[in-house]
N, C-alpha and C. Protein backbone atom coordinates (compact mmCIF):
# COMPACT_ATOMS: atom_id res chain seq x y z
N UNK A 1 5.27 1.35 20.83
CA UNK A 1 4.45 2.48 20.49
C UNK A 1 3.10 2.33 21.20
N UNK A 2 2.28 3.58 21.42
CA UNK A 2 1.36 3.56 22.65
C UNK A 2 -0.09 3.11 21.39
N UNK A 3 -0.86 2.95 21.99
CA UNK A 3 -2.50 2.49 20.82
C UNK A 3 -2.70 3.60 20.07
N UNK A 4 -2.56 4.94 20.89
CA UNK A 4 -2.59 6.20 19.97
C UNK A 4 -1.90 6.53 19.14
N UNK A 5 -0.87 6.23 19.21
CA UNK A 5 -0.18 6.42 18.20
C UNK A 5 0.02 5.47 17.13
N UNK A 6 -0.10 3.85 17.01
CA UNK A 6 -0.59 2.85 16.56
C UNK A 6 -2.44 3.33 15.56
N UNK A 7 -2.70 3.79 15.95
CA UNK A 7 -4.05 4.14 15.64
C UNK A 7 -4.09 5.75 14.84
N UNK A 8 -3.10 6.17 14.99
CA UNK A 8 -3.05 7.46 14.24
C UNK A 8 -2.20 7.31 12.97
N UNK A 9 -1.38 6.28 13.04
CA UNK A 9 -0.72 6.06 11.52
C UNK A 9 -1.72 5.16 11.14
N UNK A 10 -2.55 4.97 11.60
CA UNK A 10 -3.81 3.69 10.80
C UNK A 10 -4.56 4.75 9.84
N UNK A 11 -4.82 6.17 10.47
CA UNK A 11 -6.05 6.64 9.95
C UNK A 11 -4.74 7.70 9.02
N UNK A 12 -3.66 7.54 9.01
CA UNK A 12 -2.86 8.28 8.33
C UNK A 12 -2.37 7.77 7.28
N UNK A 13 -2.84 6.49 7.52
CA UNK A 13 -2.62 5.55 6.17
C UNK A 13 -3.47 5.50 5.13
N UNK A 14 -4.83 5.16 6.21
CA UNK A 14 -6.23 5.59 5.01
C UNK A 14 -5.64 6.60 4.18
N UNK A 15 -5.80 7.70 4.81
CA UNK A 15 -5.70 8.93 4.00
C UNK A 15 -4.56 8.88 2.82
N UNK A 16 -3.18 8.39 3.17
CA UNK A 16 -2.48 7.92 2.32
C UNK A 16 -2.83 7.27 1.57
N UNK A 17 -3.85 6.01 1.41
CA UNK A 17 -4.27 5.32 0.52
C UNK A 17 -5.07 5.96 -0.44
N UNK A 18 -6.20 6.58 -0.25
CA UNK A 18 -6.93 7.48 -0.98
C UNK A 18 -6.07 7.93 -1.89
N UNK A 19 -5.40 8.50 -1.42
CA UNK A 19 -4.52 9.70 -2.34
C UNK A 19 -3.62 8.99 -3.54
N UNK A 20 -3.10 7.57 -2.86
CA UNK A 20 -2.26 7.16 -4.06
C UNK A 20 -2.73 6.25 -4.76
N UNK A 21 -3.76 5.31 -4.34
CA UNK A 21 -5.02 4.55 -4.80
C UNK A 21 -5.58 5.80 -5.95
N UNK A 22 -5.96 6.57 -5.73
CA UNK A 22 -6.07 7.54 -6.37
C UNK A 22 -5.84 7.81 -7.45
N UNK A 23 -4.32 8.16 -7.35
CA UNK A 23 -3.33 8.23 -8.62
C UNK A 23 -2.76 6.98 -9.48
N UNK A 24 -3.27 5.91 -8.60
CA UNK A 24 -2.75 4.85 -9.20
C UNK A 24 -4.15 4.66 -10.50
N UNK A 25 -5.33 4.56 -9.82
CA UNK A 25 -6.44 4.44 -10.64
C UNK A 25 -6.84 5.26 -11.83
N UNK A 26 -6.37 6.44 -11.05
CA UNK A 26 -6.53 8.14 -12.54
C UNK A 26 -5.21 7.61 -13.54
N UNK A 27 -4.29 7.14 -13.32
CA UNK A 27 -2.77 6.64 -14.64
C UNK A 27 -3.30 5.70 -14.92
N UNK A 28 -3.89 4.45 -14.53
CA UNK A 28 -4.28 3.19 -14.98
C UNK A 28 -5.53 2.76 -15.61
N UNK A 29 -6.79 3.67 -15.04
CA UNK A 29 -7.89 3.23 -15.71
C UNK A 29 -8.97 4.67 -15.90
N UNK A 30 -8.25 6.01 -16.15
CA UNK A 30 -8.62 7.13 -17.06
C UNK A 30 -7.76 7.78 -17.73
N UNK A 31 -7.48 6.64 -18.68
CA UNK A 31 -6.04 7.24 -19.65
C UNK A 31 -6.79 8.34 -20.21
N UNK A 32 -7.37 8.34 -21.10
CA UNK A 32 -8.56 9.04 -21.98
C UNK A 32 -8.73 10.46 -21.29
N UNK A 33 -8.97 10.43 -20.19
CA UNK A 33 -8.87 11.77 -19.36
C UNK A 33 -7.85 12.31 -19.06
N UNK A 34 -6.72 11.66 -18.97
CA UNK A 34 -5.22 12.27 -18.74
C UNK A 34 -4.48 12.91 -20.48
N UNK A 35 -5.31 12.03 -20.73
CA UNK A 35 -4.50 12.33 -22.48
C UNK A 35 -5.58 13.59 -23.00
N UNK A 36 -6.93 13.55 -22.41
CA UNK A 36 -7.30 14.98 -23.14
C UNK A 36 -6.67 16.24 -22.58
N UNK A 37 -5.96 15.67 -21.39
CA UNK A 37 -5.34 17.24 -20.60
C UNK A 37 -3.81 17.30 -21.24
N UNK A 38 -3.84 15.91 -21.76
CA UNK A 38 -2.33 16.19 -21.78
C UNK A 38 -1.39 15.95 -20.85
N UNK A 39 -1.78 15.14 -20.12
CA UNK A 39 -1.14 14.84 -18.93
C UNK A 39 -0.50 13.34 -19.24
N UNK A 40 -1.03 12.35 -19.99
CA UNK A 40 -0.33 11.22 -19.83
C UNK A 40 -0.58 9.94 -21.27
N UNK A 41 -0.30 9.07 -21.06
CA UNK A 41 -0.26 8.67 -22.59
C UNK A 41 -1.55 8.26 -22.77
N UNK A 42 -2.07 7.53 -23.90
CA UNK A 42 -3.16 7.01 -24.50
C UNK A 42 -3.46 5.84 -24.09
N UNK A 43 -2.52 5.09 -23.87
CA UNK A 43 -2.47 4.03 -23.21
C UNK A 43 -1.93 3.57 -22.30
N UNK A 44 -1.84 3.84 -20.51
CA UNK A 44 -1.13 2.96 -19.93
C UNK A 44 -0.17 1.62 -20.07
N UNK A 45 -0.68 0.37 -20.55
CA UNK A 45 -0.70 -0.89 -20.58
C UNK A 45 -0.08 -1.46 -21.94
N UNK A 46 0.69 -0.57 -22.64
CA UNK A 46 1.19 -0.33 -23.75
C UNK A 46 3.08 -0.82 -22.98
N UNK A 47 3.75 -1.29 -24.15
CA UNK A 47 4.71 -1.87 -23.48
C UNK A 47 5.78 -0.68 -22.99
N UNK A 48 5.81 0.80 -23.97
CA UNK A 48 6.29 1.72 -24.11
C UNK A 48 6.16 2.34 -22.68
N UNK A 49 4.30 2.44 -22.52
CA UNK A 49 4.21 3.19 -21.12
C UNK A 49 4.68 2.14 -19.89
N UNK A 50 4.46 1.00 -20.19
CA UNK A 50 5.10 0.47 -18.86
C UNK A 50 6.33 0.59 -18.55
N UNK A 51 7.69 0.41 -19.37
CA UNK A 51 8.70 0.42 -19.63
C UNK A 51 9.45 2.19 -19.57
N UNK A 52 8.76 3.25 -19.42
CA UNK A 52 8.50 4.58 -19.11
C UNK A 52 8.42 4.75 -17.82
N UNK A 53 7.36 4.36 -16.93
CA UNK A 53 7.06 4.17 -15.60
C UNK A 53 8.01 3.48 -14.86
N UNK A 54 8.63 2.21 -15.54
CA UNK A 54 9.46 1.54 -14.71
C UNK A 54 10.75 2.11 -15.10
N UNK A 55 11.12 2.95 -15.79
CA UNK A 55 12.76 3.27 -15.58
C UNK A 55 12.61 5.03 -14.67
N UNK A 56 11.34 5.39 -14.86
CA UNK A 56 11.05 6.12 -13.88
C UNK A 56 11.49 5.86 -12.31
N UNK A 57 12.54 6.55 -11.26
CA UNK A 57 12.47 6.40 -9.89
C UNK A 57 11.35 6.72 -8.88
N UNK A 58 10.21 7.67 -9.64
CA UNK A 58 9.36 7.96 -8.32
C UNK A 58 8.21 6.82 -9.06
N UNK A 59 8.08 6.20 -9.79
CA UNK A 59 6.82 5.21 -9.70
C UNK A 59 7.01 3.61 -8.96
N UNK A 60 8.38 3.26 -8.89
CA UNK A 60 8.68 2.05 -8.26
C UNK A 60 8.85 2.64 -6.60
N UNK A 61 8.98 3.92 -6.43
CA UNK A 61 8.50 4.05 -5.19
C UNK A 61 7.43 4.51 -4.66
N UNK A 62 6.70 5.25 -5.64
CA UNK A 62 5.19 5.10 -4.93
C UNK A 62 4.18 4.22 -5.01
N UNK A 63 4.82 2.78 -6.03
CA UNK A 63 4.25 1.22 -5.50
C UNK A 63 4.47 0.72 -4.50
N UNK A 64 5.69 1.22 -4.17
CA UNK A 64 6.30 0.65 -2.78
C UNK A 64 5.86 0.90 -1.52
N UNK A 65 5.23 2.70 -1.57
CA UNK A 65 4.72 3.30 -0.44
C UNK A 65 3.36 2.49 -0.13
N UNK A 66 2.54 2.56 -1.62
CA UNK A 66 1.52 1.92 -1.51
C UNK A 66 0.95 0.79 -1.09
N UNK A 67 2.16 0.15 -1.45
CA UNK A 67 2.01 -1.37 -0.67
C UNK A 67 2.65 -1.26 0.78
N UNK A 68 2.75 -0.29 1.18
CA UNK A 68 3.50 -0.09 2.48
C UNK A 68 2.25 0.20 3.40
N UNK A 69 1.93 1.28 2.92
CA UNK A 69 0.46 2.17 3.68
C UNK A 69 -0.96 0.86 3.54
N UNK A 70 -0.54 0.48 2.42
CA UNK A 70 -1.61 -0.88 2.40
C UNK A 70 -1.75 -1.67 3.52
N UNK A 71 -0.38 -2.40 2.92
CA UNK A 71 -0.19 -3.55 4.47
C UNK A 71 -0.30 -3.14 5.68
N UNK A 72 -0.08 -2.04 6.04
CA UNK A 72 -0.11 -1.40 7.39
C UNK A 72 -1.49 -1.00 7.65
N UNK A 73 -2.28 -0.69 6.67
CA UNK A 73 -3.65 -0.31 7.39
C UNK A 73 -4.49 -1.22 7.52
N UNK A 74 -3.78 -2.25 6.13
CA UNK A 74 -5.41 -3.76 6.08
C UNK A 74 -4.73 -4.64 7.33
N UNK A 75 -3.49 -4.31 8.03
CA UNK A 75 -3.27 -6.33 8.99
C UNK A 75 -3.29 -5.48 10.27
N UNK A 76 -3.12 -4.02 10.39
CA UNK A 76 -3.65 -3.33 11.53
C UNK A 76 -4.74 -3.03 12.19
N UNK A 77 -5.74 -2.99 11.24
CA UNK A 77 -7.11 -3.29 10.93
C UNK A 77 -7.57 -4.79 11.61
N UNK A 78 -6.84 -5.57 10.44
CA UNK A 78 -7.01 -6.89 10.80
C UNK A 78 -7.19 -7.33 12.26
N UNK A 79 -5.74 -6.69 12.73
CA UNK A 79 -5.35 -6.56 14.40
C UNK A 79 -6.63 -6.47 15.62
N UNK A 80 -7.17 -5.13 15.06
CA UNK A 80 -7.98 -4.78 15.98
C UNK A 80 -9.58 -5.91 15.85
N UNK A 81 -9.60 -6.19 14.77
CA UNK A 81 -10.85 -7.25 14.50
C UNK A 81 -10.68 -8.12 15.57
N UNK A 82 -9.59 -8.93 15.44
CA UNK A 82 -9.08 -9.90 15.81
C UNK A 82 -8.99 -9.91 17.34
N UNK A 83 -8.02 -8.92 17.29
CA UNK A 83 -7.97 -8.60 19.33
C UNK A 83 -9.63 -8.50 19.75
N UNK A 84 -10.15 -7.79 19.07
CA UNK A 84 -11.97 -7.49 19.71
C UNK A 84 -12.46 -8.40 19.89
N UNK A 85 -12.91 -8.95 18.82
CA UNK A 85 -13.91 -10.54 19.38
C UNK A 85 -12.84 -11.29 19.64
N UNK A 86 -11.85 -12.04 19.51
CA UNK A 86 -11.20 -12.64 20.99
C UNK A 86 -11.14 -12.44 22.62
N UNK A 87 -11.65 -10.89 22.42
CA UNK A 87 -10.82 -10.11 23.99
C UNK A 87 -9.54 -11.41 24.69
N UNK A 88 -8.87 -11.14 23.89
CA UNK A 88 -7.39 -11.63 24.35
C UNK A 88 -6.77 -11.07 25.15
N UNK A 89 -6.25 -12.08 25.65
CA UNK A 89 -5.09 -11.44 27.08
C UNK A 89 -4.16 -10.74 26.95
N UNK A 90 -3.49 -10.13 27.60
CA UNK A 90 -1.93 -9.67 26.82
C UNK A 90 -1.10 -10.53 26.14
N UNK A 91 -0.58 -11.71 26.54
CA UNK A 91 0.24 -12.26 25.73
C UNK A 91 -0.29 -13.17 24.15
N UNK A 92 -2.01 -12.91 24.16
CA UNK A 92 -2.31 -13.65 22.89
C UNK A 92 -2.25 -11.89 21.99
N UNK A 93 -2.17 -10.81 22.54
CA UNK A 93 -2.10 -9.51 21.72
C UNK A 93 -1.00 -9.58 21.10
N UNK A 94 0.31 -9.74 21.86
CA UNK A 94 1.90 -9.47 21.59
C UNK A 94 1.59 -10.95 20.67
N UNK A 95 1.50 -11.99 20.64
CA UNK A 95 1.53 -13.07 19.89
C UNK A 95 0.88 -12.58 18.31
N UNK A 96 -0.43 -12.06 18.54
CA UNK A 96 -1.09 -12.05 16.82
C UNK A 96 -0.53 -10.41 16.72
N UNK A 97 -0.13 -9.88 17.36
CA UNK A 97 0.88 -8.22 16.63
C UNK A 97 2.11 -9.30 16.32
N UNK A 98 3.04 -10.26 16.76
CA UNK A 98 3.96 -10.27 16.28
C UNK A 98 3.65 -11.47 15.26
N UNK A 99 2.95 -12.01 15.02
CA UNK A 99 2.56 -12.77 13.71
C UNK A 99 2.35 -11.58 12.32
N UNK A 100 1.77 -10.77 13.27
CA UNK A 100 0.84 -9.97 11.65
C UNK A 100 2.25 -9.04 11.52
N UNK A 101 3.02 -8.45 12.21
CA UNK A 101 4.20 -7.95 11.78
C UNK A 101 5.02 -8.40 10.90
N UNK A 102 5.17 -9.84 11.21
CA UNK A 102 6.00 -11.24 10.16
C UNK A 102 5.47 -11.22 8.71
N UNK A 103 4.24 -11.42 8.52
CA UNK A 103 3.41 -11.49 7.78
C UNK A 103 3.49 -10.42 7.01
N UNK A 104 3.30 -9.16 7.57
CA UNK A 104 3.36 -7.86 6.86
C UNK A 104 5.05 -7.56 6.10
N UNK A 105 6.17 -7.94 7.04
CA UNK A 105 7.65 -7.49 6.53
C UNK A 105 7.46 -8.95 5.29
N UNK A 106 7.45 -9.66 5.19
CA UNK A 106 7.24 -10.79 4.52
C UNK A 106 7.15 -10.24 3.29
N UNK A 107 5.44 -9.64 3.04
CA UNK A 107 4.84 -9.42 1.98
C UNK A 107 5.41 -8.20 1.43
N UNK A 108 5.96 -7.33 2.57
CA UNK A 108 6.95 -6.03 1.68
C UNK A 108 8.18 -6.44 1.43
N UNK A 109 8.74 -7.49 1.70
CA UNK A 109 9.63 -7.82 1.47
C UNK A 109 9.73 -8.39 0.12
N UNK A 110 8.60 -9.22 -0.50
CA UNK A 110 8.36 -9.87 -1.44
C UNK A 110 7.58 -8.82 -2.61
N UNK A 111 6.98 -8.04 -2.05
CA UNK A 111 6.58 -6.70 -3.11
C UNK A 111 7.21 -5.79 -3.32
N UNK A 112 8.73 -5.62 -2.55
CA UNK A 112 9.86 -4.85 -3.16
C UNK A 112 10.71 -5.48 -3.75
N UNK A 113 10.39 -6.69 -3.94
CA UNK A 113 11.17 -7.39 -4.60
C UNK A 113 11.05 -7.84 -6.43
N UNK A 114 9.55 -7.52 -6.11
CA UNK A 114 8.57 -7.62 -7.37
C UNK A 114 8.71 -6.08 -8.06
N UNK A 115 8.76 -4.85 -7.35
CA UNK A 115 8.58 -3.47 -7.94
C UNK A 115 10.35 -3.72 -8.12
N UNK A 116 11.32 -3.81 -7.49
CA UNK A 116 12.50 -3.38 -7.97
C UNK A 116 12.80 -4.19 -9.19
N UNK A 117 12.64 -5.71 -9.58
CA UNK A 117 13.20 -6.41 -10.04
C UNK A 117 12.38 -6.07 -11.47
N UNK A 118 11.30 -6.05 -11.55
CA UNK A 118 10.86 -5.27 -13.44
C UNK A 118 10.52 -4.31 -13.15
């Protein structure tokens, strides 16, 4: 994939993050505001609401996205730090992209493993 386009799912991720960072924060830490609309329980963190959420199919996947759009924007990020003050050659670029790729399938690998399994 070309830098532009590498760089356009970066800032497409932000934006993704916002949005579900978002929703993750408005269900988790303004119950009180969801419950005066009527929108959600009294308590998140209640064993009922967790156990609600998790037999739910779209919340174990929009942890999943989240940690998806995450990893991809913080070790892409990372990437460009990294490549900059090094000014690395080509083959130390392809070396720390294919480390931080490892690194990244790793950790989704191990955080879909964590959202599917409770």
């Amino acid at each position: 994939m070309t830098e532009a386009r590498l760089w356009l799912l970066h800032l497409l991720a932000g934006a993704a993050l916002l949005v579900l960072l978002g929703a993750h924060l408005v269900v988790m830490h303004l119950p009180r505001v969801l419950a005066a609309l009527g929108a959600g329980p009294a308590d998140p963190l209640t064993f009922a609401s967790v156990a609600e959420r998790a037999a739910s199919p779209a919340w174990p996947l929009l942890y999943l996205l989240l940690l998806f759009v995450a990893l991809y924007h913080g070790l892409y990020g990372l990437r460009g730090i990294v490549l900059e003050l090094t000014g690395a050659a080509r083959k130390a670029k392809v070396l720390v992209s294919t480390v931080l790729i490892i690194l990244g399938a790793a950790a989704l690998f191990y955080g879909a493993l964590v959202v599917f399994r409770f």
